[in-house]
N, C-alpha and C. Protein backbone atom coordinates (compact mmCIF):
# COMPACT_ATOMS: atom_id res chain seq x y z
N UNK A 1 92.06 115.66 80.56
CA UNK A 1 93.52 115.53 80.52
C UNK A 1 93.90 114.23 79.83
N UNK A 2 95.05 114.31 78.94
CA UNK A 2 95.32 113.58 78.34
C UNK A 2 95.57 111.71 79.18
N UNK A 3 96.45 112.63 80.50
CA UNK A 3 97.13 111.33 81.12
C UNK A 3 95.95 111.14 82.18
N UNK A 4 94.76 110.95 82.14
CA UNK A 4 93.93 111.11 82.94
C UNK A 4 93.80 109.24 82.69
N UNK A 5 93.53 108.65 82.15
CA UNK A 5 93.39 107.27 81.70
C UNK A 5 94.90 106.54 82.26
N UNK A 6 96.10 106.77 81.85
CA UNK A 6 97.13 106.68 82.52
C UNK A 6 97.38 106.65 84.04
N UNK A 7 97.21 107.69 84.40
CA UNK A 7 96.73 107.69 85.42
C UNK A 7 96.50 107.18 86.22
N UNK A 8 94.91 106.62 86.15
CA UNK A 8 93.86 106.05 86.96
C UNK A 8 94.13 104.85 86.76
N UNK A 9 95.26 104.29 85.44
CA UNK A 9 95.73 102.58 85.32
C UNK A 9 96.92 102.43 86.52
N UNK A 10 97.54 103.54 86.16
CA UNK A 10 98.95 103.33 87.29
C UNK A 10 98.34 102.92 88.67
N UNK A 11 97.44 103.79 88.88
CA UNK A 11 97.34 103.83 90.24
C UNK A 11 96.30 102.59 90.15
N UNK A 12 95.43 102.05 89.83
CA UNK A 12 94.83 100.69 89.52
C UNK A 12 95.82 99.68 89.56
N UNK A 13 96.69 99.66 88.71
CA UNK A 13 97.81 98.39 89.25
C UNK A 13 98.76 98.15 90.33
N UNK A 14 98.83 99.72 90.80
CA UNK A 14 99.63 99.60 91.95
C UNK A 14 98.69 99.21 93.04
N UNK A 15 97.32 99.34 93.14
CA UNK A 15 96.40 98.43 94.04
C UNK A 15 96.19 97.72 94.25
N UNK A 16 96.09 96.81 92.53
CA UNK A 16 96.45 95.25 92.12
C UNK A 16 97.72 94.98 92.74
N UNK A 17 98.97 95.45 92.61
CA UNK A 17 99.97 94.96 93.34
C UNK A 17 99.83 94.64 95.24
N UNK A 18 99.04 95.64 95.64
CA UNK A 18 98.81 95.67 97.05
C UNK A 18 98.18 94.18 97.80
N UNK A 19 96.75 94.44 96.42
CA UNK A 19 96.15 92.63 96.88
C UNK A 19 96.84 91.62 96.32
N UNK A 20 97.86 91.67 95.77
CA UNK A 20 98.47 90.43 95.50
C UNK A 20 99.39 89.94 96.41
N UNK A 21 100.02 90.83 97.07
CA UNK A 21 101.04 91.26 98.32
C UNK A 21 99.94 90.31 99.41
N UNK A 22 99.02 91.24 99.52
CA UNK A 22 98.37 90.15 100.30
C UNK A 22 97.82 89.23 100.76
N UNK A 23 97.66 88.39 99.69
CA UNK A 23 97.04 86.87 99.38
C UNK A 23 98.86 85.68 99.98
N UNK A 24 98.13 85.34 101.35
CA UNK A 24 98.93 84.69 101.78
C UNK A 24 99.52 83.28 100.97
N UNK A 25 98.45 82.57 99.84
CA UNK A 25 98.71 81.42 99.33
C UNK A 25 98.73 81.31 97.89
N UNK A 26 99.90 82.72 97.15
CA UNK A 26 100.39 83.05 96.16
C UNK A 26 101.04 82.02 95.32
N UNK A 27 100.58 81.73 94.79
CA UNK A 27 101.61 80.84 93.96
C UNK A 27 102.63 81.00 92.54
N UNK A 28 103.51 80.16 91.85
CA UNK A 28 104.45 80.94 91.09
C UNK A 28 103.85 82.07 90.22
N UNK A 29 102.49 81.53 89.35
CA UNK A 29 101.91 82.15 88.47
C UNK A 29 101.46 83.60 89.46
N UNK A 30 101.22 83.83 90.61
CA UNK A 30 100.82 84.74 91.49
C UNK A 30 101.85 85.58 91.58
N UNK A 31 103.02 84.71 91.96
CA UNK A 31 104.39 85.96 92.30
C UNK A 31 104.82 86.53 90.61
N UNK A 32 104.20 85.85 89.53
CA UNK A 32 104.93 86.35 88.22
C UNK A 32 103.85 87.72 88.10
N UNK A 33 102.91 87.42 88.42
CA UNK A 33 101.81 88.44 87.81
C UNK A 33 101.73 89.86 89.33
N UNK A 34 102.13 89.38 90.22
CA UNK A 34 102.66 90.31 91.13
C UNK A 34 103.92 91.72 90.57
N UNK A 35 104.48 90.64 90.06
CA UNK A 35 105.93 91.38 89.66
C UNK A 35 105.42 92.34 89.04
N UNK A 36 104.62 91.50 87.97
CA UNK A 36 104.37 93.03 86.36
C UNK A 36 103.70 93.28 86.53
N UNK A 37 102.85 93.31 87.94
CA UNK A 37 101.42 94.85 87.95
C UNK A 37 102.92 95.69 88.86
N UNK A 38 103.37 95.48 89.60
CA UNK A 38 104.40 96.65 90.33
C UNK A 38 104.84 97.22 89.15
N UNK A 39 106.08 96.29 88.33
CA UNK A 39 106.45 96.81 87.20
C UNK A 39 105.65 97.78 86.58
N UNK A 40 104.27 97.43 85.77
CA UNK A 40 103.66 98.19 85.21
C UNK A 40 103.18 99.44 85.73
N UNK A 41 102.64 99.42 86.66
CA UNK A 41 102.53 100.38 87.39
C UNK A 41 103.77 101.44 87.55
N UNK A 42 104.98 100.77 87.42
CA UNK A 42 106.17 101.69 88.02
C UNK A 42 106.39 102.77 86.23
N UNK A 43 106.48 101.76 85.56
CA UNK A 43 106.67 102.26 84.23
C UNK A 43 105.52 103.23 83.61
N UNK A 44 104.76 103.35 84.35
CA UNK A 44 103.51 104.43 83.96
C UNK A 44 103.58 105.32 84.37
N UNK A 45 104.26 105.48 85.32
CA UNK A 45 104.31 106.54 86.34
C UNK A 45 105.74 106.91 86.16
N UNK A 46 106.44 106.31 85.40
CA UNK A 46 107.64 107.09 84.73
C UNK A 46 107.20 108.01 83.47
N UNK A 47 106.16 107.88 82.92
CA UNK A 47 105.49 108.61 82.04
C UNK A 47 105.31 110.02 82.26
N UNK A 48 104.72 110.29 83.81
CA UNK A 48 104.21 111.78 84.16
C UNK A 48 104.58 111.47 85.67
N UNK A 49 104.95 110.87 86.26
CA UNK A 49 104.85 110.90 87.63
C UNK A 49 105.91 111.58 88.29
N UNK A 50 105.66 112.53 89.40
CA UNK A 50 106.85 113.29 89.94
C UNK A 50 107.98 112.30 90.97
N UNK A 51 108.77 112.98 91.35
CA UNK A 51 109.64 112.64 92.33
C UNK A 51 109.19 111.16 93.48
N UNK A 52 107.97 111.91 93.60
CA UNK A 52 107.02 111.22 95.32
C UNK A 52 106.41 109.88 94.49
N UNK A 53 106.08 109.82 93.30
CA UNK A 53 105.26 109.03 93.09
C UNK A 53 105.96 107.55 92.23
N UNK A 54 107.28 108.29 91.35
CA UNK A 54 108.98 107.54 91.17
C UNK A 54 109.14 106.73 92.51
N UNK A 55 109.50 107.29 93.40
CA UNK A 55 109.77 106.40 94.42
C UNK A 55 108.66 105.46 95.15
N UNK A 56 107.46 106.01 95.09
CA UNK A 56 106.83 105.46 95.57
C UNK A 56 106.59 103.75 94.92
N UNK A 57 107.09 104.19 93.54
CA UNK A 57 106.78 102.72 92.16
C UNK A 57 108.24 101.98 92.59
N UNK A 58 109.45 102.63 92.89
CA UNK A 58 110.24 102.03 92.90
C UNK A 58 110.19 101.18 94.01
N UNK A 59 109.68 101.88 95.30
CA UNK A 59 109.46 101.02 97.05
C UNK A 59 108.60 99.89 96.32
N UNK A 60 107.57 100.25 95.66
CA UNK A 60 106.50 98.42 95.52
C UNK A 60 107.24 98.12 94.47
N UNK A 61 107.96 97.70 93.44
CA UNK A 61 108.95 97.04 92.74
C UNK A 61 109.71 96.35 93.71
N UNK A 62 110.90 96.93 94.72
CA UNK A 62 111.35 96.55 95.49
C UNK A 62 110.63 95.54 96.42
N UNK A 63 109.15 95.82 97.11
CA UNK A 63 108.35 95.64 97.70
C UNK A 63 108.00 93.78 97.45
N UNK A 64 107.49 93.80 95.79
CA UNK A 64 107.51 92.58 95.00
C UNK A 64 108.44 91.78 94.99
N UNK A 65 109.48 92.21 94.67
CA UNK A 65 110.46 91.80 94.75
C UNK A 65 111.14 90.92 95.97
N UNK A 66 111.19 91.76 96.57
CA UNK A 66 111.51 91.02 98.38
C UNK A 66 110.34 89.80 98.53
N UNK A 67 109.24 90.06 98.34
CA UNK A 67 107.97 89.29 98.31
C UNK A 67 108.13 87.27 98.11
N UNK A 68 109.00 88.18 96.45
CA UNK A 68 109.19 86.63 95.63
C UNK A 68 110.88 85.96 95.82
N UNK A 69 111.29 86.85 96.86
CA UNK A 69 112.86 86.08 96.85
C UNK A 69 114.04 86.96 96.10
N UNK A 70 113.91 88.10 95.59
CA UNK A 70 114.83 88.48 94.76
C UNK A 70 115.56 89.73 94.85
N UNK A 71 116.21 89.14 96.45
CA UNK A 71 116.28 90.36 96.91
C UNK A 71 117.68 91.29 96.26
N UNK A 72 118.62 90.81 95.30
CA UNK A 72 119.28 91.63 94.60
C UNK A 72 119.11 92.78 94.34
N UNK A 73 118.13 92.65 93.64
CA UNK A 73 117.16 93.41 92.91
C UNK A 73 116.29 94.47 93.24
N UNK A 74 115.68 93.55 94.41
CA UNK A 74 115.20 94.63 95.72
C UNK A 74 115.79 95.68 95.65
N UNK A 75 117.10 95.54 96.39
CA UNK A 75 118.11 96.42 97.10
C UNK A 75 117.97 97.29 96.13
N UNK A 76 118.53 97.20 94.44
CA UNK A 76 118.70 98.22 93.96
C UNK A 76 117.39 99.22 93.69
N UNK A 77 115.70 98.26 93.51
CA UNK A 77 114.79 99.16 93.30
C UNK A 77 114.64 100.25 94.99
N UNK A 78 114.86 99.61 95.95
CA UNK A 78 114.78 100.02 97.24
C UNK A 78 115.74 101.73 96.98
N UNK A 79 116.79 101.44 97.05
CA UNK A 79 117.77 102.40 97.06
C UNK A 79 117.32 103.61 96.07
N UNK A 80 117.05 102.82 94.95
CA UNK A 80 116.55 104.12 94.44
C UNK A 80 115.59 105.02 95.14
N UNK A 81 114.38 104.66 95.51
CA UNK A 81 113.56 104.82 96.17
C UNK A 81 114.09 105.66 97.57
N UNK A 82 114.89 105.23 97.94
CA UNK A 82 115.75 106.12 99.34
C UNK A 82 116.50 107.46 98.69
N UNK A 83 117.35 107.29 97.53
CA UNK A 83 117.52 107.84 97.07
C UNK A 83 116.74 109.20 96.28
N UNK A 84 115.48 108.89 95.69
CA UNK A 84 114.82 110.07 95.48
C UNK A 84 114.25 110.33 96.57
N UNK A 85 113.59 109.93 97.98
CA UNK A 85 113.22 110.66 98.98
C UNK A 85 113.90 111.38 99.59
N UNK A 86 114.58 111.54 100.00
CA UNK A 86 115.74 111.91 100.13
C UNK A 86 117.02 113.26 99.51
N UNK A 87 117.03 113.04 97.96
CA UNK A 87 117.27 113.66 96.59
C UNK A 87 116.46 114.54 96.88
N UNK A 88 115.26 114.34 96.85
CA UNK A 88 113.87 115.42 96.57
C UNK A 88 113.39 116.32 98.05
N UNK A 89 113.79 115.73 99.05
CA UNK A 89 113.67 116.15 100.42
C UNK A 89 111.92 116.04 100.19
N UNK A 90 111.53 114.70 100.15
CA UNK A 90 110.21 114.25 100.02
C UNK A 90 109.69 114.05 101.85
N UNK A 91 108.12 114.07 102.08
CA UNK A 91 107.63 113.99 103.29
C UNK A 91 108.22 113.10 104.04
N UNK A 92 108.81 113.22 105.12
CA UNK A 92 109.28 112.10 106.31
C UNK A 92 108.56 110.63 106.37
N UNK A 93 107.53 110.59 105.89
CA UNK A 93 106.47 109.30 106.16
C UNK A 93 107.33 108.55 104.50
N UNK A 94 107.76 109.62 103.57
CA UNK A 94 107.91 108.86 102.50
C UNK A 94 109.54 108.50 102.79
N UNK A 95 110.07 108.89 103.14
CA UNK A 95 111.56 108.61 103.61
C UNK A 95 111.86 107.38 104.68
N UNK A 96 110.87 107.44 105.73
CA UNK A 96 110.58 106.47 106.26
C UNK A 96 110.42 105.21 105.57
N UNK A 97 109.12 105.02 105.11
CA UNK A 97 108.48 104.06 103.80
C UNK A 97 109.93 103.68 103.18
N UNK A 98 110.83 104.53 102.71
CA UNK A 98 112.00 104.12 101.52
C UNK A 98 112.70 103.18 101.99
N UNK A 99 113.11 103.75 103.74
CA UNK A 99 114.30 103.12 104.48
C UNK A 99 113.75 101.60 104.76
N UNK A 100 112.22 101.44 105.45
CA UNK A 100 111.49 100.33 105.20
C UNK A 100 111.79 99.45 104.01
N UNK A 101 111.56 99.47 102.98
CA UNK A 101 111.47 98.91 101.90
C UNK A 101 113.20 98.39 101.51
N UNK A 102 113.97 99.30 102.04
CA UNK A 102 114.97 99.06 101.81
C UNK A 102 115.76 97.85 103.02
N UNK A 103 115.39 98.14 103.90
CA UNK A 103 115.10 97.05 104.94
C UNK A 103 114.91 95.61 104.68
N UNK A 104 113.68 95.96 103.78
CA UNK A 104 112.79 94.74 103.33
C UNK A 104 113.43 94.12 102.34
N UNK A 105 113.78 94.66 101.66
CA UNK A 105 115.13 94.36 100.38
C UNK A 105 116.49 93.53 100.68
N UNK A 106 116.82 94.31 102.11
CA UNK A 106 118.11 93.38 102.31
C UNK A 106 118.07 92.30 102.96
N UNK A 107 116.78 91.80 104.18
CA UNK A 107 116.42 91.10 104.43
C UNK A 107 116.20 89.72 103.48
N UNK A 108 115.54 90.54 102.42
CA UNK A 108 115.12 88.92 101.02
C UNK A 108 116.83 88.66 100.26
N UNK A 109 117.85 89.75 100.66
CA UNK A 109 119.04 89.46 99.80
C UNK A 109 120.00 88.63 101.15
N UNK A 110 119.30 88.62 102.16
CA UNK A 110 120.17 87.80 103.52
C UNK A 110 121.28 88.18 103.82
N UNK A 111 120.94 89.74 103.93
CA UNK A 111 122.08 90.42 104.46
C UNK A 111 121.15 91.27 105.70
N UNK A 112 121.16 90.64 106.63
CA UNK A 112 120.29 90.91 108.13
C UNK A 112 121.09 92.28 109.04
N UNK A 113 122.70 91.93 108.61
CA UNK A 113 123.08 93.73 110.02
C UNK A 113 122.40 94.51 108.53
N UNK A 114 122.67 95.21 107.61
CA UNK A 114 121.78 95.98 106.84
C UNK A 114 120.36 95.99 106.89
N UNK A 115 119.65 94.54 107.01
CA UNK A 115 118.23 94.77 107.59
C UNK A 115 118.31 95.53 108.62
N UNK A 116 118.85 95.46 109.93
CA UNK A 116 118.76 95.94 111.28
C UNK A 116 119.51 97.34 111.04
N UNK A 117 120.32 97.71 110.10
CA UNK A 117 120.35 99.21 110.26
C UNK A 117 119.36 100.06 109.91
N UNK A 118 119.02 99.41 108.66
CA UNK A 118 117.97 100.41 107.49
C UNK A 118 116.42 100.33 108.86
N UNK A 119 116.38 99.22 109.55
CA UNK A 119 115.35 99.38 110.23
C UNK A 119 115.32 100.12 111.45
N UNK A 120 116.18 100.57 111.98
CA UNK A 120 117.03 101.46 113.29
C UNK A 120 116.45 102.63 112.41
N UNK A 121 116.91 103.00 111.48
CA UNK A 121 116.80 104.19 110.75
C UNK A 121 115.68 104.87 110.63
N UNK A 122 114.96 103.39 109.78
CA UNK A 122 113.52 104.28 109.48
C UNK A 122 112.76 104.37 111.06
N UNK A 123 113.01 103.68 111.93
CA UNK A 123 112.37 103.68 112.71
C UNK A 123 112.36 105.02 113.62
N UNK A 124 113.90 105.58 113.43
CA UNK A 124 113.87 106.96 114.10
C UNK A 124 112.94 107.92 113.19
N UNK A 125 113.17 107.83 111.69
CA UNK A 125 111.94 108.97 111.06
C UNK A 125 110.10 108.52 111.40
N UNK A 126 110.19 107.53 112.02
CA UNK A 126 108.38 107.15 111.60
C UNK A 126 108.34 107.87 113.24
N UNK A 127 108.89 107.86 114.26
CA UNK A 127 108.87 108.80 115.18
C UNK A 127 108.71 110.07 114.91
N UNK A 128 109.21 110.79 113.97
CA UNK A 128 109.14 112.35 112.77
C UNK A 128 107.65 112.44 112.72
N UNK A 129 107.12 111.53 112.14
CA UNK A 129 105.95 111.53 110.95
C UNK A 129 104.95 112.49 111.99
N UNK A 130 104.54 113.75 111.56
CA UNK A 130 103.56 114.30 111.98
C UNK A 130 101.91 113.84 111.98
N UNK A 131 101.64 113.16 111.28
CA UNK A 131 100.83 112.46 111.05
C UNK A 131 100.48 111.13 111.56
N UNK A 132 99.32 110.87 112.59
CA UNK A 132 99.30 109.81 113.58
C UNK A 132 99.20 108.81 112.34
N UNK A 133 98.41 109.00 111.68
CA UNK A 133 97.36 107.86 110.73
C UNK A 133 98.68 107.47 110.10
N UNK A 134 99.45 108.24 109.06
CA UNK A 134 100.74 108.09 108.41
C UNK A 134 101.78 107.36 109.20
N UNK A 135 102.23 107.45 110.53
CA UNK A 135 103.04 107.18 111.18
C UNK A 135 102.68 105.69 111.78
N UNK A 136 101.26 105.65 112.35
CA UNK A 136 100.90 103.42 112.23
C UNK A 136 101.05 102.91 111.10
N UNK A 137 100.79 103.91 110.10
CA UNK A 137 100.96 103.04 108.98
C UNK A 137 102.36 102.17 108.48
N UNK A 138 103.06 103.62 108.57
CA UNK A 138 104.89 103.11 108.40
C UNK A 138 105.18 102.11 109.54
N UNK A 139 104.91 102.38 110.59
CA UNK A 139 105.55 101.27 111.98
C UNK A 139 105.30 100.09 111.85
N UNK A 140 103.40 99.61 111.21
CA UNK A 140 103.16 98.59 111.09
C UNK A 140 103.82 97.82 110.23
N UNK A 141 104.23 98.51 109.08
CA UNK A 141 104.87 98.18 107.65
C UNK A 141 106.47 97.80 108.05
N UNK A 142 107.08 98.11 109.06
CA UNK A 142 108.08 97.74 109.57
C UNK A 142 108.62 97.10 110.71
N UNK A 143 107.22 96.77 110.96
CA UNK A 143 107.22 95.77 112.16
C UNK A 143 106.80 94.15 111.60
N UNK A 144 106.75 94.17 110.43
CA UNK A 144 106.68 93.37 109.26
C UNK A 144 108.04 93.04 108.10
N UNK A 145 108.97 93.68 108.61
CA UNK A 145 110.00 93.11 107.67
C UNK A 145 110.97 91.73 108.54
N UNK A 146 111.14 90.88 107.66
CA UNK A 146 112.04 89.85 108.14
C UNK A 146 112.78 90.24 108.94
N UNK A 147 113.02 89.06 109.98
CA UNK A 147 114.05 89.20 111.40
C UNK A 147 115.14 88.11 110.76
N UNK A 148 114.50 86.91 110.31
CA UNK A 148 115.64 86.05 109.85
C UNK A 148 115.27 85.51 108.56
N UNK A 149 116.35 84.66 107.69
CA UNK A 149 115.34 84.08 106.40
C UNK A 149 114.64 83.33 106.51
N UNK A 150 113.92 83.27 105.68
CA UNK A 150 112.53 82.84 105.33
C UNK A 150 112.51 81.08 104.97
């Protein structure tokens, strides 16, 4: 397959984005090169990527974003991201994940009652999630978004 190389990069940088997320002692050059593996990753997967996998690039854009302070920006990659789960009537764990991220978004933009709704929210779908493994996953991921700024 053509996009078979594509592909296997998208999903390679969106991993790279994951360990960069997690390196507690990131520095500027860290949060710049954070940004454009999400980015890149997101833009590859605008190439061939469906509905689930759009949002999924848009939540770690957002994701980065919140990460490095910018949470404007967040909000809008977030929303999108809520927006196609949602749009698409995508799996509950991914709707969950959106409202999370979107959470996480308004939190870095220091707008906290919108943190505390979007997190009320997702928190009623990660209760949904049929899936035990899927469902720690989302809770943990939102038991991790900012309470106050940073």
């Amino acid at each position: 397959m053509a996009d078979d190389p594509m592909r296997k990069r998208a999903a390679a940088l969106y991993n790279q984005t994951w360990d960069l997320l997690e390196q507690p002692d990131r520095d500027a050059a860290g949060d710049r090169h954070l940004l454009l593996t999400a980015c890149a990753s997101r833009v590859l997967w605008d190439s061939f990527g469906d509905a689930q996998t759009i949002a999924v690039g848009d939540w770690m854009v957002a994701r980065a974003l919140s990460a490095i302070g910018v949470g404007d920006l967040a909000v809008s990659f977030a929303q999108s991201a809520v927006d196609q789960s949602t749009e698409h009537d995508l799996p509950v764990w991914m709707q969950a994940s959106a409202l999370e991220g979107l959470a996480r978004a308004h939190a870095a933009a220091g707008d906290f009652d919108a943190r505390a709704r979007y997190v009320a929210l997702a928190g009623d779908l990660v209760s949904k999630i049929p899936d035990a493994e899927d469902r720690d996953l989302i809770a943990e991921q939102l038991a991790t978004v900012p309470e106050v700024p940073a």
